[in-house]
Protein backbone atom coordinates (compact mmCIF):
# COMPACT_ATOMS: atom_id res chain seq x y z
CA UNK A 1 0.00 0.00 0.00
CA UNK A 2 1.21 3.46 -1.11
CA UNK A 3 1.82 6.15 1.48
CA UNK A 4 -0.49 9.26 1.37
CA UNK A 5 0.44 12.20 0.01
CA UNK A 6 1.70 15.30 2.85
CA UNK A 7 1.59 18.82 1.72
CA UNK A 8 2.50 21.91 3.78
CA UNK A 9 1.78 25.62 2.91
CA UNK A 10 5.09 26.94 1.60
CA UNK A 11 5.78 30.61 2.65
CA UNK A 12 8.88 31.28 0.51
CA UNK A 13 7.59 34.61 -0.31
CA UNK A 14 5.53 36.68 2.17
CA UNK A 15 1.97 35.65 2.39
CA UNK A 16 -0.51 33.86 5.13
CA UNK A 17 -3.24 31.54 5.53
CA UNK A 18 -6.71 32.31 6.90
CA UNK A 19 -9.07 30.43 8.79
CA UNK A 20 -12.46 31.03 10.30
CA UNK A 21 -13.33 28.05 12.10
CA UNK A 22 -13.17 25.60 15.05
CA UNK A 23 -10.06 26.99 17.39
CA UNK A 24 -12.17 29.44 19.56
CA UNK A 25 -14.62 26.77 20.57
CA UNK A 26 -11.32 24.54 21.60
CA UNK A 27 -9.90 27.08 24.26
CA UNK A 28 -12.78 28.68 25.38
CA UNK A 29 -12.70 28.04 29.46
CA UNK A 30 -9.67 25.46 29.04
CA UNK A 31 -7.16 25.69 31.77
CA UNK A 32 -4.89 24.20 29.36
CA UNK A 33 -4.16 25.28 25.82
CA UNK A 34 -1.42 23.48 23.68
CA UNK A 35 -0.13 24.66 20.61
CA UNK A 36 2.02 22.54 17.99
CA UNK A 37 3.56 22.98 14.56
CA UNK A 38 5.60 21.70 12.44
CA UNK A 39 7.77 23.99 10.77
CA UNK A 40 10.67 24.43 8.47
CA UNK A 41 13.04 27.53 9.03
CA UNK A 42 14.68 29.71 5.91
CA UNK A 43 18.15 30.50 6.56
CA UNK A 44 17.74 32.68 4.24
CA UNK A 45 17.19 35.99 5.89
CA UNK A 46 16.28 34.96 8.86
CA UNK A 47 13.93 38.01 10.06
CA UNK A 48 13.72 38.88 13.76
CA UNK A 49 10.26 38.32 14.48
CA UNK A 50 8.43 35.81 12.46
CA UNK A 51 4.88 34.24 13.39
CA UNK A 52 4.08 30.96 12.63
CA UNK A 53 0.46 30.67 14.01
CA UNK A 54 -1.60 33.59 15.43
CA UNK A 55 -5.12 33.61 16.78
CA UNK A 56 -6.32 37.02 17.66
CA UNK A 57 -5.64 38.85 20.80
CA UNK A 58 -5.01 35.31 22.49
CA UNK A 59 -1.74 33.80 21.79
CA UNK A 60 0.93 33.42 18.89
CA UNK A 61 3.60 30.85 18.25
CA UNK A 62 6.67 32.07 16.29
CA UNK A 63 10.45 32.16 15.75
CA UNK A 64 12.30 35.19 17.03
CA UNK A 65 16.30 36.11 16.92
CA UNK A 66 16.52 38.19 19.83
CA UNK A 67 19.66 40.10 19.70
CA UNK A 68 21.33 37.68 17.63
CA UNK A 69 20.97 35.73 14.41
CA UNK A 70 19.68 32.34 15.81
CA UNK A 71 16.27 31.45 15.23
CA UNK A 72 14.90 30.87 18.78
CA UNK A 73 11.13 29.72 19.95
CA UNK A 74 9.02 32.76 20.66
CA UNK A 75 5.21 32.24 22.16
CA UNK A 76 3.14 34.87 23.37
CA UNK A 77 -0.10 34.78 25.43
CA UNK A 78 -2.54 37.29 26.73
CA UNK A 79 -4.73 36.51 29.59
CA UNK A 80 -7.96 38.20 30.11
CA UNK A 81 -6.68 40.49 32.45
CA UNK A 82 -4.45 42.01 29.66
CA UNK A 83 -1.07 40.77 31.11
CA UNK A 84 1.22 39.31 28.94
CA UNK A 85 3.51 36.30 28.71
CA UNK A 86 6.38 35.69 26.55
CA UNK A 87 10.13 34.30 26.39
CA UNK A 88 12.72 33.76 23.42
CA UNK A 89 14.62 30.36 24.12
CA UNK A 90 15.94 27.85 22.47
CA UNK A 91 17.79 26.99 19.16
CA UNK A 92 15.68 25.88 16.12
CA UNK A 93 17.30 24.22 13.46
CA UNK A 94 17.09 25.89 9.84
CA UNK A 95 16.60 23.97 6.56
CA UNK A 96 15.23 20.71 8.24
CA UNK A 97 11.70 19.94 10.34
CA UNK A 98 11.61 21.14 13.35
CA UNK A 99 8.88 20.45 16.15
CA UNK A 100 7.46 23.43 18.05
CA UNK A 101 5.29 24.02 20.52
CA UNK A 102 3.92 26.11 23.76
CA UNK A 103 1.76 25.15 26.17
CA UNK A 104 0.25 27.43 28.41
CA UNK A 105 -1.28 26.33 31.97
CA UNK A 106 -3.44 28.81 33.67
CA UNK A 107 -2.29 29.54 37.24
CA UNK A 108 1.46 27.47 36.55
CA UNK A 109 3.39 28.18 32.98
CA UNK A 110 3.85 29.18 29.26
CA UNK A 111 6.19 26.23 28.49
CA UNK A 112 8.41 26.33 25.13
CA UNK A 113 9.51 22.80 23.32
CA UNK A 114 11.50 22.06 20.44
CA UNK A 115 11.72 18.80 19.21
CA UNK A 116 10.17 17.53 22.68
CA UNK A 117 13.13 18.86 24.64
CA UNK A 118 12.00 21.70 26.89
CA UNK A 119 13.74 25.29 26.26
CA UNK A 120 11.80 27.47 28.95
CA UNK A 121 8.89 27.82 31.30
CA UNK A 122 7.88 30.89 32.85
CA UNK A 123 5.22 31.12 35.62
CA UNK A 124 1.93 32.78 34.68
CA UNK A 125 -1.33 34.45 36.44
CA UNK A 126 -4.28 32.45 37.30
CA UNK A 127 -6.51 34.00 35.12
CA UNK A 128 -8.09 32.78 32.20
CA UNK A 129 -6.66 33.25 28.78
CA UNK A 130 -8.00 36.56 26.73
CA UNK A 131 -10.34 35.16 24.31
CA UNK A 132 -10.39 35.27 20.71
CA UNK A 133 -12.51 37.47 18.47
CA UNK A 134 -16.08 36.70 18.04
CA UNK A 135 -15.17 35.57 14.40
CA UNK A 136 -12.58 33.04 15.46
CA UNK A 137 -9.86 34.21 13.15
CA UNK A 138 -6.86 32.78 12.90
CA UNK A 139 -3.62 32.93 10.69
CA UNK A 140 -0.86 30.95 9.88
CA UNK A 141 2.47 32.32 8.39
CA UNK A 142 1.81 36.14 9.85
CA UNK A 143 0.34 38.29 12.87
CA UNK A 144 -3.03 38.76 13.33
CA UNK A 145 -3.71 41.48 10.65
CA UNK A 146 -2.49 38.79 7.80
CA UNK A 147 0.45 40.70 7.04
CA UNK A 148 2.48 42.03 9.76
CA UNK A 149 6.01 39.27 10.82
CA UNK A 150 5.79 37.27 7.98
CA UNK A 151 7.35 33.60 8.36
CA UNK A 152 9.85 32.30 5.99
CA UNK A 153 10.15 29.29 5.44
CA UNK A 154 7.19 26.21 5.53
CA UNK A 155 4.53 25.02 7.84
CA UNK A 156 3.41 21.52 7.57
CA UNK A 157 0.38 22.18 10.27
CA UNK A 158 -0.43 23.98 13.53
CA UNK A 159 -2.72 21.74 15.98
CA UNK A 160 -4.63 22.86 18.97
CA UNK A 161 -5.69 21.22 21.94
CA UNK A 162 -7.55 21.69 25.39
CA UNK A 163 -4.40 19.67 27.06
CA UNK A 164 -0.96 18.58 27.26
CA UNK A 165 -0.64 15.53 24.59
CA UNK A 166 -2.94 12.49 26.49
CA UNK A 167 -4.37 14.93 28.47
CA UNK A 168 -6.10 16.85 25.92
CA UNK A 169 -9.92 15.49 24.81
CA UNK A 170 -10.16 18.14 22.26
CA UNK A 171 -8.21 19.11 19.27
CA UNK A 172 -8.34 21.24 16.16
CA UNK A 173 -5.72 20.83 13.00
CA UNK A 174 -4.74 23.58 10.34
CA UNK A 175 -3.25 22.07 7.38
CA UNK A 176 -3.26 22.29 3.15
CA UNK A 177 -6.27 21.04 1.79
CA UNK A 178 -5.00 17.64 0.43
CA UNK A 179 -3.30 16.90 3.84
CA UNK A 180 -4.02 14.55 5.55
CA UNK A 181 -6.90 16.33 7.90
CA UNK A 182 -9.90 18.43 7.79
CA UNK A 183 -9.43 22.39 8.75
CA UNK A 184 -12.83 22.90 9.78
CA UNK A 185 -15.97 24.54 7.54
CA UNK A 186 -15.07 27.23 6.07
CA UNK A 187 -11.72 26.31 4.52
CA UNK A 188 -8.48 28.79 4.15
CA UNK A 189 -7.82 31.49 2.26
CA UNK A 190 -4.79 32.26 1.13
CA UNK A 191 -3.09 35.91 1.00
CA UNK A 192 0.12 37.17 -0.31
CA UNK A 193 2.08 34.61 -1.89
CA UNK A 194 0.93 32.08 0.30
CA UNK A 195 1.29 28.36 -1.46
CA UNK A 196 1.31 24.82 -0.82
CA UNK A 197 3.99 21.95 -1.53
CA UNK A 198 4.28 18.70 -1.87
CA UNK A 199 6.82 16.88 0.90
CA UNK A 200 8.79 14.07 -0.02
CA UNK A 201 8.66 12.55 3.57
CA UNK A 202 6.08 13.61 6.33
CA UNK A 203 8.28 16.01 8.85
CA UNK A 204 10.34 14.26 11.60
CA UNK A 205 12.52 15.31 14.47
CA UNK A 206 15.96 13.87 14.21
CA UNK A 207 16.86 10.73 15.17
CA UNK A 208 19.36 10.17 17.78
CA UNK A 209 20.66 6.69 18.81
CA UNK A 210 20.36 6.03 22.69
CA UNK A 211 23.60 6.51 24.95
CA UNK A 212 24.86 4.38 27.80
CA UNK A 213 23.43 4.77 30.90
CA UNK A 214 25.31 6.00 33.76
CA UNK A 215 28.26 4.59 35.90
CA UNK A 216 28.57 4.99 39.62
CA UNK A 217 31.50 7.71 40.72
CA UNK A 218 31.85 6.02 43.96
CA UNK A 219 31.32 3.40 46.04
CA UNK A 220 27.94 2.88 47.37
CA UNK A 221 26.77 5.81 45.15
CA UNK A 222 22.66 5.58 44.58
CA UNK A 223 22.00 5.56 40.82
CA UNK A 224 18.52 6.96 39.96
CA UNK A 225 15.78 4.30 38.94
CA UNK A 226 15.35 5.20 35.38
CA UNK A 227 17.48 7.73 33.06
CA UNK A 228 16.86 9.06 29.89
CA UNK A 229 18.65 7.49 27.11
CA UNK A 230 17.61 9.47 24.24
CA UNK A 231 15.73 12.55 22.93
CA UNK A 232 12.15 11.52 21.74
CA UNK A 233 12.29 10.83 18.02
CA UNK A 234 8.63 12.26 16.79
CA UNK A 235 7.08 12.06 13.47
CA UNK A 236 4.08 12.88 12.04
CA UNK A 237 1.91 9.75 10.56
CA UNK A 238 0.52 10.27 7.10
CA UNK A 239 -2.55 8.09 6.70
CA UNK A 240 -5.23 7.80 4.03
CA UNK A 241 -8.05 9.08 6.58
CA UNK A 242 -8.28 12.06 5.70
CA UNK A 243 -10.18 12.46 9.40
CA UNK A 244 -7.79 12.20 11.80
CA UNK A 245 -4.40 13.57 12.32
CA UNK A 246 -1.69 11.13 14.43
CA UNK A 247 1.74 11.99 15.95
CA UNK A 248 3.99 9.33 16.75
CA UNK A 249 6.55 9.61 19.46
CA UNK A 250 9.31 7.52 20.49
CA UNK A 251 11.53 7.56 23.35
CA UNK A 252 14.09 5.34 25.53
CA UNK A 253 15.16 5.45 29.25
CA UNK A 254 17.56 3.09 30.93
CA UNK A 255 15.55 1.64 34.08
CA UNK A 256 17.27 0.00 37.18
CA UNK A 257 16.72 -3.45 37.63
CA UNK A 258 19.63 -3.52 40.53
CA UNK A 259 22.61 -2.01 42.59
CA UNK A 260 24.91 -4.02 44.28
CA UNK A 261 28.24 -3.64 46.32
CA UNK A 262 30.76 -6.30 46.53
CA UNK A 263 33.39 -6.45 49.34
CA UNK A 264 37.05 -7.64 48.43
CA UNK A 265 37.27 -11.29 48.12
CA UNK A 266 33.54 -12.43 48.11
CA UNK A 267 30.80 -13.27 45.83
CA UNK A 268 27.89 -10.39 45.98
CA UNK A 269 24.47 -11.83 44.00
CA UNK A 270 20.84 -9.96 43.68
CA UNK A 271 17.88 -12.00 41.64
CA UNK A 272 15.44 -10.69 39.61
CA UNK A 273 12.47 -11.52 37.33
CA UNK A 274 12.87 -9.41 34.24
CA UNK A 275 10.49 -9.08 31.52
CA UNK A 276 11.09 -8.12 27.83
CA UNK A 277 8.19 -7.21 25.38
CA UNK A 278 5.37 -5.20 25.29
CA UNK A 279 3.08 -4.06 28.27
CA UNK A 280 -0.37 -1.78 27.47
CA UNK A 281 -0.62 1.02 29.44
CA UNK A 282 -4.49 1.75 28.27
CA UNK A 283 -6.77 0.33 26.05
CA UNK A 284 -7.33 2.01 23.06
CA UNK A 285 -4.31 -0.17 21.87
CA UNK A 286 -6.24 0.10 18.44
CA UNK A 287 -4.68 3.85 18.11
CA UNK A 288 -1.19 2.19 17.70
CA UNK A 289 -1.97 0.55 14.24
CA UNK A 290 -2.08 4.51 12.68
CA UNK A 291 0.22 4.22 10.08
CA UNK A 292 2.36 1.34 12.12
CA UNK A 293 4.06 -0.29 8.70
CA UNK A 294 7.45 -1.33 9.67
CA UNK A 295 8.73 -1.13 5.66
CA UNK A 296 12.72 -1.19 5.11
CA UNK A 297 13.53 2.04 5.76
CA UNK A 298 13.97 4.54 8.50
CA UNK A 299 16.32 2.48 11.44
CA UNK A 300 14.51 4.31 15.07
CA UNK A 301 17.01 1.51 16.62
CA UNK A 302 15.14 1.12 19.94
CA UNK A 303 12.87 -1.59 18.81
CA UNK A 304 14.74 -3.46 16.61
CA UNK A 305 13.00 -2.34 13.85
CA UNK A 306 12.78 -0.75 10.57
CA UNK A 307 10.08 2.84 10.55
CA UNK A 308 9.78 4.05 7.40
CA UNK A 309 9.56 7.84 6.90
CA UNK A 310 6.49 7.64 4.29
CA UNK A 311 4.58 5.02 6.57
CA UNK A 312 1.69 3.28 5.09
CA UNK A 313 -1.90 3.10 6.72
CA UNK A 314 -2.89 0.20 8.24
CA UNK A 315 -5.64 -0.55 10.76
CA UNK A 316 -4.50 -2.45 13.15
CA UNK A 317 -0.71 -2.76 14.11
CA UNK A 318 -1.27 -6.65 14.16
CA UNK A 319 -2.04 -6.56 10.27
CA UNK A 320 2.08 -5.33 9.76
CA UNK A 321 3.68 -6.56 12.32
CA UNK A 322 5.32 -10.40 13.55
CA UNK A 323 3.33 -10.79 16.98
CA UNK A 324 5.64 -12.35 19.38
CA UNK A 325 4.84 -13.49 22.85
CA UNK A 326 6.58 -10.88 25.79
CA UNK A 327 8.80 -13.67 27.97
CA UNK A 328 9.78 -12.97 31.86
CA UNK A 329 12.85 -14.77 33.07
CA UNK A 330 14.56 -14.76 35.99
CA UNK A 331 18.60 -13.01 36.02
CA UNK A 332 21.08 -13.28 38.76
CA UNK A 333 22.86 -9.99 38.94
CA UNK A 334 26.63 -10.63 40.55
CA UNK A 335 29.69 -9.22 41.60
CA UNK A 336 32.11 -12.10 41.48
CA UNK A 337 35.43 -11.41 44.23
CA UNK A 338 36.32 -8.46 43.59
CA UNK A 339 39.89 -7.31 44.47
CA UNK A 340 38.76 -4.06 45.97
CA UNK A 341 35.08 -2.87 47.00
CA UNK A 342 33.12 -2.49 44.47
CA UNK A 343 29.64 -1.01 43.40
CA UNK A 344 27.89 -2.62 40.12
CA UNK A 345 24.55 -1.42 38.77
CA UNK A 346 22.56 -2.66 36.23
CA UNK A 347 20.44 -1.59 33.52
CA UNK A 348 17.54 -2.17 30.91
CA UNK A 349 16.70 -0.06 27.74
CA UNK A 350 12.56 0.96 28.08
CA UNK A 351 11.64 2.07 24.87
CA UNK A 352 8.16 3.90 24.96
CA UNK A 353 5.81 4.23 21.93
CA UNK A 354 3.25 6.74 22.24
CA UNK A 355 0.45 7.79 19.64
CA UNK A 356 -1.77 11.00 19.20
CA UNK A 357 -4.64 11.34 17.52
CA UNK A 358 -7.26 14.31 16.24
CA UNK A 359 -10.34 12.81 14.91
CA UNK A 360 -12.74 14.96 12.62
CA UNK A 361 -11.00 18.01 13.83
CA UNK A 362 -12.68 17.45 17.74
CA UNK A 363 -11.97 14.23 19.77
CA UNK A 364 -8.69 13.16 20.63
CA UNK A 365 -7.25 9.41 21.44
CA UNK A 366 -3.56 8.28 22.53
CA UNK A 367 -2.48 5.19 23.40
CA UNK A 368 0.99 4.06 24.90
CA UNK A 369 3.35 0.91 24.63
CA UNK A 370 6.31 0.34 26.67
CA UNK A 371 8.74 -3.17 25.09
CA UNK A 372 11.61 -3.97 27.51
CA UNK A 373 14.57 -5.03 25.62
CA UNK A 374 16.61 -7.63 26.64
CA UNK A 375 20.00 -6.26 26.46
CA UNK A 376 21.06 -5.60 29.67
CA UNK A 377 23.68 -3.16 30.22
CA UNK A 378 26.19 -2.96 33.44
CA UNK A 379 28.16 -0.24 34.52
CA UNK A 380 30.62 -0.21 37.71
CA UNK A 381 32.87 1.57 40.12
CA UNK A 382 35.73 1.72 40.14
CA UNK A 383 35.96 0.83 36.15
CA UNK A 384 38.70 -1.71 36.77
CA UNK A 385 36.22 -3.71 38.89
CA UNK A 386 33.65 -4.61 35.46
CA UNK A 387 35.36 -7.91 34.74
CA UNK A 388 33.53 -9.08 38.32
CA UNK A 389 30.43 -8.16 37.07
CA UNK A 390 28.26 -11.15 35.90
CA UNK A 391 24.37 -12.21 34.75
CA UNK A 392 23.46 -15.08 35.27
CA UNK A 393 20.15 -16.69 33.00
CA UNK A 394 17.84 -19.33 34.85
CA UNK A 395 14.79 -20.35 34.40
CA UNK A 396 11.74 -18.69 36.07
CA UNK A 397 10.42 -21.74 38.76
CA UNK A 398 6.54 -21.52 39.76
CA UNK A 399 5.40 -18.40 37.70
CA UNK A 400 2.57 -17.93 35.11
CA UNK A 401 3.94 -16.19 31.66
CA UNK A 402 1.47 -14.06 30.54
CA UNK A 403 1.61 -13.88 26.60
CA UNK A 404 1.65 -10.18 25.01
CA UNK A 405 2.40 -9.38 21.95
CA UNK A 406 5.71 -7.57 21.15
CA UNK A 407 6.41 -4.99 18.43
CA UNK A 408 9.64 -6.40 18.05
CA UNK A 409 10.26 -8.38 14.76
């Protein structure tokens, strides 16, 4: 099966897009209001204010330089006492996807993310946000008036929601018509130069491969229970549903499964049942077959697997994917005579797969999957000491295996 088509409005030359429906309705008395785009930074000229999404008198997402020449996030909001809340943070890449987004919590924070690494967070009033004009206006590629802090570059879609990712229950996408979602009644209306293009590849983050986890600096140290191993690697997922709208995100940490310290001379051992394969965390599991065809292609590393960039539809991940059963066996973590005392610690990689969806431009489903791998990394103090380190396999005596199926292949 063919991928579908992704466009994004192209804003090579000044210009913005209108639209008069849906976003209002979505932030009217939320106490959460999340705003996310996709965008793809111009080098070229690089101008020091540039919006990327604008909805009147409430809040604006865009790209500003500050002082410098480095294209930096920039959200503002308004609340309805007139105060105002803004930073410049951050480093967005030019010439490539990028991921941006602000969420704004009324009484906490305007956070600022790019490429689902936070850049900023600033505290803000408890009052509710200022809200939009009657008419519901909103532009992407400019300010407010349609003209004013043009953006340069392309925007492959802006979505709103009443909530942070799973949180949210409503949503609202602007996108090209031909993309791969609805924008609401009314439609957009392009000013300026304002265009659309065809994408090659739906927009990604970039990839980067998990590191090591930590190594004690001492003896008798105490190592965190989980770590982060990698950025999250996040993609939009074309499908030929023209309906909904799906993000897919994909993340690692390294997660203790023991710490042990040996003294000089003797055998130190810890077991434990550990478990590798998949475990549900909700059940709309369904959501995880958007666009879930593991082609030859894009390597995301953490499960084994092969993503490609130009996924196809499917509607259920069990219709492209070998279902294997998740096992649980049990390990013997030891440190085996050390010659001096020695702390060991040992760790598994948790990939997490998470999915979220817009449907007909109002509800909004996730779903999550954690698969435990089962390489099992060691690290120790004082380095000298990792030849004692050993784990030891045996088989798990007087426990039930419950089957689940894995997304590993």
């Amino acid at each position: 099966m063919s991928a579908p088509t992704v466009s994004a409005f192209d804003f090579s030359s000044p210009g913005a897009v209108q639209f008069n429906a849906g976003a209002p309705a979505i932030i009217l008395g939320a106490s959460t209001v999340h705003v996310l785009a996709w965008i793809y930074v111009d080098s070229a000229g690089l101008p020091a204010d540039q919006k990327v999404f604008s909805l009147c008198e409430s809040l604006i997402l865009g790209v500003g330089t500050g002082d410098g020449d480095v294209p930096m996030l920039y959200p503002e909001v308004w609340d309805n006492a007139g105060n105002r809340y803004t930073f410049q943070a951050g480093q967005i890449p030019t010439d490539q996807w990028s991921l941006v987004e602000m969420i704004w919590t009324q009484g906490q924070s305007l956070v600022g993310l790019i490429n689902g690494v936070q850049v900023q967070s600033v505290p803000v009033s408890g009052n509710p946000l200022q809200q939009p004009v009657s008419s519901g206006t909103s532009y992407v590629g400019a300010f407010w008036d349609g003209t004013s802090y043009p953006f340069c570059g392309m925007v492959q879609s802006v979505l709103l929601t009443n909530g942070a990712d799973q949180t949210a229950t409503q949503g609202f996408v602007l996108q090209p018509s031909g993309a791969i979602s609805n924008w609401g009644p009314s439609g957009p209306v392009f000013m300026g130069n304002a265009s659309t293009v065809t994408l090659d590849t739906p927009p990604s983050t970039p990839y980067v491969a998990p590191i090591q986890p930590p190594a004690p600096t001492y003896v008798g140290e105490q190592m965190p229970a989980t770590v982060a191993a990698s950025t999250p690697f996040i993609m939009l997922v074309p499908g030929t549903d023209s309906s909904t709208y799906t993000i897919l995100s994909i993340s690692q940490v390294w997660q203790q499964l023991v710490e042990l310290t040996g003294q000089p001379g003797l055998d130190t051992g810890y077991e434990v049942d550990v478990t590798t394969g998949v475990s549900i965390t909700d059940s709309e599991t369904q959501t995880l077959g958007v666009s879930l065809g593991l082609e030859s292609g894009f390597d995301i590393g953490v499960f084994s697997a092969k993503v490609n960039l130009t996924l196809s539809y499917s509607v259920s991940f069990t219709e492209e994917l070998s279902i294997s059963e998740a096992t649980t066996i049990a390990k013997k973590f030891e440190i085996d005579k050390p010659d001096v005392t020695t702390t060991g610690v040992w760790w598994q990689g948790l990939p997490t797969l998470t999915t979220f969806q817009v449907i007909d431009n109002m509800n909004t489903v996730g779903a999550c999957v954690q698969d435990p791998l089962p390489e099992i990394a060691a690290t120790v103090y004082p380095p000298q000491s990792q030849r004692t380190l050993k784990t030891v396999t045996s088989a798990l005596a007087a426990k039930a295996d419950t089957a689940r199926p894995s997304l590993r292949l």
